[in-house]
Protein backbone atom coordinates (compact mmCIF):
# COMPACT_ATOMS: atom_id res chain seq x y z
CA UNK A 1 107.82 149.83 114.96
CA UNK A 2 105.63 148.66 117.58
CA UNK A 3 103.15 147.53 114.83
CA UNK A 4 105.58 145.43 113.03
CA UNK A 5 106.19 144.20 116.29
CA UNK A 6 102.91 142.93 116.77
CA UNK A 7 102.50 141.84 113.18
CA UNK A 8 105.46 139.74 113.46
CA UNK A 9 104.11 137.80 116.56
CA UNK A 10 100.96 137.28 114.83
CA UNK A 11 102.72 135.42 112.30
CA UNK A 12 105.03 133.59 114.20
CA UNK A 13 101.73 132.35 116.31
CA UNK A 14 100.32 131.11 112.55
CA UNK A 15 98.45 133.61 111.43
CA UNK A 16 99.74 133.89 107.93
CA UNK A 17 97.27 136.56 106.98
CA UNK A 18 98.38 139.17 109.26
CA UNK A 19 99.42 142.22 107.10
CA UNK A 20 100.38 145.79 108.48
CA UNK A 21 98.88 149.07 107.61
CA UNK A 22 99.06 152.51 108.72
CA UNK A 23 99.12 156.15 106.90
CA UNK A 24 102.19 156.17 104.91
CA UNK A 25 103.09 159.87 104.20
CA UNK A 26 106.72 160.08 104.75
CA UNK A 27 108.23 157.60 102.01
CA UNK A 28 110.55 156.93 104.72
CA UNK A 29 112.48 153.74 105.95
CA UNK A 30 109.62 152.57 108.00
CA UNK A 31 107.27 152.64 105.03
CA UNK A 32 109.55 150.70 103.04
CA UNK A 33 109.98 148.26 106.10
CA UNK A 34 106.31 148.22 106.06
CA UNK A 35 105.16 147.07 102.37
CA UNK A 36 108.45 144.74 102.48
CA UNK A 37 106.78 143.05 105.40
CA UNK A 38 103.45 142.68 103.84
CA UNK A 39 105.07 141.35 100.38
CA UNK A 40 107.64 138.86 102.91
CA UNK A 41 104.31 137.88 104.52
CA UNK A 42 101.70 137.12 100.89
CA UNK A 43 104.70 135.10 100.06
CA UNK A 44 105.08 133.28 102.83
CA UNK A 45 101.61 132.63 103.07
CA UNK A 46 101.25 131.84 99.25
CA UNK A 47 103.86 129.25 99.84
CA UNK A 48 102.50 128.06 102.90
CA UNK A 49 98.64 127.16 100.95
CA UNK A 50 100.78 125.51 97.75
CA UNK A 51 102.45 122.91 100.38
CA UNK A 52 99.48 122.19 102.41
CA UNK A 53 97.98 121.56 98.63
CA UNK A 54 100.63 119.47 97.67
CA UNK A 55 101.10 117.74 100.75
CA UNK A 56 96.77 117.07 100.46
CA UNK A 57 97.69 115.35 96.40
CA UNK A 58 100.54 113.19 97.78
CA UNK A 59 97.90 111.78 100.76
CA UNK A 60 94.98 111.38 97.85
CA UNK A 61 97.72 109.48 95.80
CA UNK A 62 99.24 107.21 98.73
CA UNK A 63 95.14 106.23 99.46
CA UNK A 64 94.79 104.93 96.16
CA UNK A 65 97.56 103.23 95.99
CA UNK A 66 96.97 101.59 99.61
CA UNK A 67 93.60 100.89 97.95
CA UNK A 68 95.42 99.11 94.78
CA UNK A 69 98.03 97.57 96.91
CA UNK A 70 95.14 95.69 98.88
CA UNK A 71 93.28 94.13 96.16
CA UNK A 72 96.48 92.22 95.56
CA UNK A 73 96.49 90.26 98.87
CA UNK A 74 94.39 87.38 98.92
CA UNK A 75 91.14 85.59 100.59
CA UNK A 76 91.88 83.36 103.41
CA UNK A 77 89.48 80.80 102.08
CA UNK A 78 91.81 79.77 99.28
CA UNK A 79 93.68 77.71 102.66
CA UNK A 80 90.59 77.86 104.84
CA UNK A 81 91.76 74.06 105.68
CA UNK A 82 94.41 75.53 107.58
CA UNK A 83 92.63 78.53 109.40
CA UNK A 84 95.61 80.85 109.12
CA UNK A 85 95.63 83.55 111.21
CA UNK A 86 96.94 87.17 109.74
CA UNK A 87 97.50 90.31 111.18
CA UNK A 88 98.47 92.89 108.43
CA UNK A 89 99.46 96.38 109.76
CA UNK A 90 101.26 98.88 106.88
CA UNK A 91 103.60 100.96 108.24
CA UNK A 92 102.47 103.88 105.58
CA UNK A 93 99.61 103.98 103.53
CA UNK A 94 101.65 102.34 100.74
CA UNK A 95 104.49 100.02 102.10
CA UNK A 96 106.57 97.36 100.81
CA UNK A 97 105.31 93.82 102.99
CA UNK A 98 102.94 91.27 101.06
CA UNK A 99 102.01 87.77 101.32
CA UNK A 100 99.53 85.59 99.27
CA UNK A 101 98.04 82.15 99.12
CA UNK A 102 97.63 79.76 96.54
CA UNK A 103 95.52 76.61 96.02
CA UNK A 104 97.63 74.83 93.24
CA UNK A 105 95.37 71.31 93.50
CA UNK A 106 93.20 69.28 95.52
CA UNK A 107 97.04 68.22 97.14
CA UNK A 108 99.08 71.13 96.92
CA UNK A 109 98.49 74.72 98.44
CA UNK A 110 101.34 77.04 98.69
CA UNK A 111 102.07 80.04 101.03
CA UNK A 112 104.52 83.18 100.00
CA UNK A 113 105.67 85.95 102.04
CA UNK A 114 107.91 89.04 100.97
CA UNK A 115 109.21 92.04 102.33
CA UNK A 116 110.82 95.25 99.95
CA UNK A 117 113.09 97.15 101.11
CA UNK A 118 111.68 100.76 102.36
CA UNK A 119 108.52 102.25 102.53
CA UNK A 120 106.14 104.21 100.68
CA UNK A 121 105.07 104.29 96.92
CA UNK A 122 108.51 102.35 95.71
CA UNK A 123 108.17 99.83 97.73
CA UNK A 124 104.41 99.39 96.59
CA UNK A 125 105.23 99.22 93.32
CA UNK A 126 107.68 96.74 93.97
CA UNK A 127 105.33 94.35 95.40
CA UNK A 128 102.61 95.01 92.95
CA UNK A 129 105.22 93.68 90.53
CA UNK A 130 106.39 90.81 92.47
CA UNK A 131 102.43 90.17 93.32
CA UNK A 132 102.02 89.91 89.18
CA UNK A 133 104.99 87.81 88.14
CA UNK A 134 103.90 85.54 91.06
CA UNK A 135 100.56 84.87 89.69
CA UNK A 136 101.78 84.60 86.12
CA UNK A 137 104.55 81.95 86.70
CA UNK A 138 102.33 80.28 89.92
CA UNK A 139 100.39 78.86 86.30
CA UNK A 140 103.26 77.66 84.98
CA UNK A 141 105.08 75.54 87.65
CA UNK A 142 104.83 75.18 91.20
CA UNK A 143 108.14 74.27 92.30
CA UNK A 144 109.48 76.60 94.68
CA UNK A 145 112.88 77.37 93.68
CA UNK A 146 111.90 77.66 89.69
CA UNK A 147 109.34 80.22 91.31
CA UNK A 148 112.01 82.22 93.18
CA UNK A 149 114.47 81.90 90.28
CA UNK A 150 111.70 83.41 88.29
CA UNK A 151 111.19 86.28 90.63
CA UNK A 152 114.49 87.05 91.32
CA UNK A 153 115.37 87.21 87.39
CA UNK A 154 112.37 89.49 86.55
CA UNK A 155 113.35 91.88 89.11
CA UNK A 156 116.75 92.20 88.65
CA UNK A 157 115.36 92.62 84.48
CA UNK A 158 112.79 95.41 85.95
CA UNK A 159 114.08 96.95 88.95
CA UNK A 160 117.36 98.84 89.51
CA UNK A 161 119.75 97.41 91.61
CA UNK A 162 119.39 99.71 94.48
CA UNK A 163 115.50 97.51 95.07
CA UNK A 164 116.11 94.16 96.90
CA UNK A 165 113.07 92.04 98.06
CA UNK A 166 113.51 88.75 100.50
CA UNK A 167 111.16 86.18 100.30
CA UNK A 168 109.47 83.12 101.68
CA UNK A 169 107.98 80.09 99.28
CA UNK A 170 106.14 77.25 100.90
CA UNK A 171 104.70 74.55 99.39
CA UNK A 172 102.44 72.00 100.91
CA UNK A 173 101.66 68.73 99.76
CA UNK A 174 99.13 65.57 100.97
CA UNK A 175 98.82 67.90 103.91
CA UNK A 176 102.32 66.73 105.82
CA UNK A 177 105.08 67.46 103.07
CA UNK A 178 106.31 71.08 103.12
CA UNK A 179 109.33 72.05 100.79
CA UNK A 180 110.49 75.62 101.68
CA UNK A 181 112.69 78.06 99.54
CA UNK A 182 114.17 81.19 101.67
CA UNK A 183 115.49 84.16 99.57
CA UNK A 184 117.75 86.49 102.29
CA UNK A 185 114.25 86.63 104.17
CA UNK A 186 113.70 86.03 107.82
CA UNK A 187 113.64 82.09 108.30
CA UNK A 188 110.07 80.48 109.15
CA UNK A 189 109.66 78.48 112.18
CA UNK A 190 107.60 75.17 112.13
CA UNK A 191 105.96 74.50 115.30
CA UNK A 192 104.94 70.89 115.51
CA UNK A 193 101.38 70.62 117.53
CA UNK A 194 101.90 67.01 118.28
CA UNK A 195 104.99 67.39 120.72
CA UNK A 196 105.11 71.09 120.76
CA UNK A 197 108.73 71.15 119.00
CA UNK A 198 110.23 73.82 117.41
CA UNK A 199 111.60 73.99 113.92
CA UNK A 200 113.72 76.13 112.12
């Protein structure tokens, strides 16, 4: 007894490999106890090896995908004119917060910001789609509420219900007109330099 004792503290301090052995000649109730032990302990550390092995797939997955999800954000020189300043934390390797820039003419540049709900691989894929329907329509038309009827009507056509993405659309035009479109997202502030005022 005082051996399973021992080997029970071992593995209860982590050390999965701790087995029991000693001369079995009686066929008695402690050597049953004793090779049900070691069989309770290979399976438990059996288990333990094919979790830490999935658990080491799911973080080589999520990487990639953080990898993916980044080369759809884009380069700050497309607005360089504007010298925007970005700080871009994920909450998970994969997460569900994007923005992008676009340079529509020598007059118009547009900014877009969007948030899916959760976190984690569905909300990446959410806003790898929303990142390719906003290119492919951005060629089409630049009017900010055709673009977020667009979006809205490709996700609802894609997505199940339970996904919901807000959004921001801003357009800017000869540098002082800016026609916003806000779907259920947080609502931008415009902070005039000139007298310091605050918009919402």
């Amino acid at each position: 007894m005082d051996i399973l004792s021992q080997a029970s503290q071992l593995m209860a301090s982590g050390r999965l490999e701790t087995r029991v052995s000693w001369e079995e000649s009686n066929e008695d109730e402690l050597d049953r106890l004793g090779r049900n032990f070691n069989r309770m302990a290979e399976n438990i550390e059996d288990s333990v090896k094919k979790i830490l092995q999935i658990n080491r797939d799911i973080f080589k997955e999520l990487s990639i995908g953080k990898q993916v999800q980044a080369l759809t954000l884009p380069m700050n020189s497309l607005v360089q004119e504007y010298s925007p300043a970005i700080h871009y934390r994920a909450m998970r390797e994969v997460n569900g917060d994007i923005y992008n820039f676009f340079r529509i003419n020598d007059r118009a540049q547009a900014f877009f910001i969007a948030d899916a709900t959760g976190h984690g691989i569905s909300a990446g894929l959410v806003t790898i789609a929303i990142q390719m329907s906003l290119n492919s329509v951005i060629d089409k038309t630049h009017e900010p509420k055709e673009i977020m009827d667009y979006l809205s009507k490709i996700l609802l056509e894609v997505f199940d219900s339970y996904f919901m993405a807000s959004a921001v659309f801003i357009l800017i035009e000869d540098y002082r007109k800016l026609t916003i479109v806000n779907a259920a997202h947080n609502p931008p502030f415009l902070l005039k330099k000139k007298d310091s005022k605050l918009f919402e």
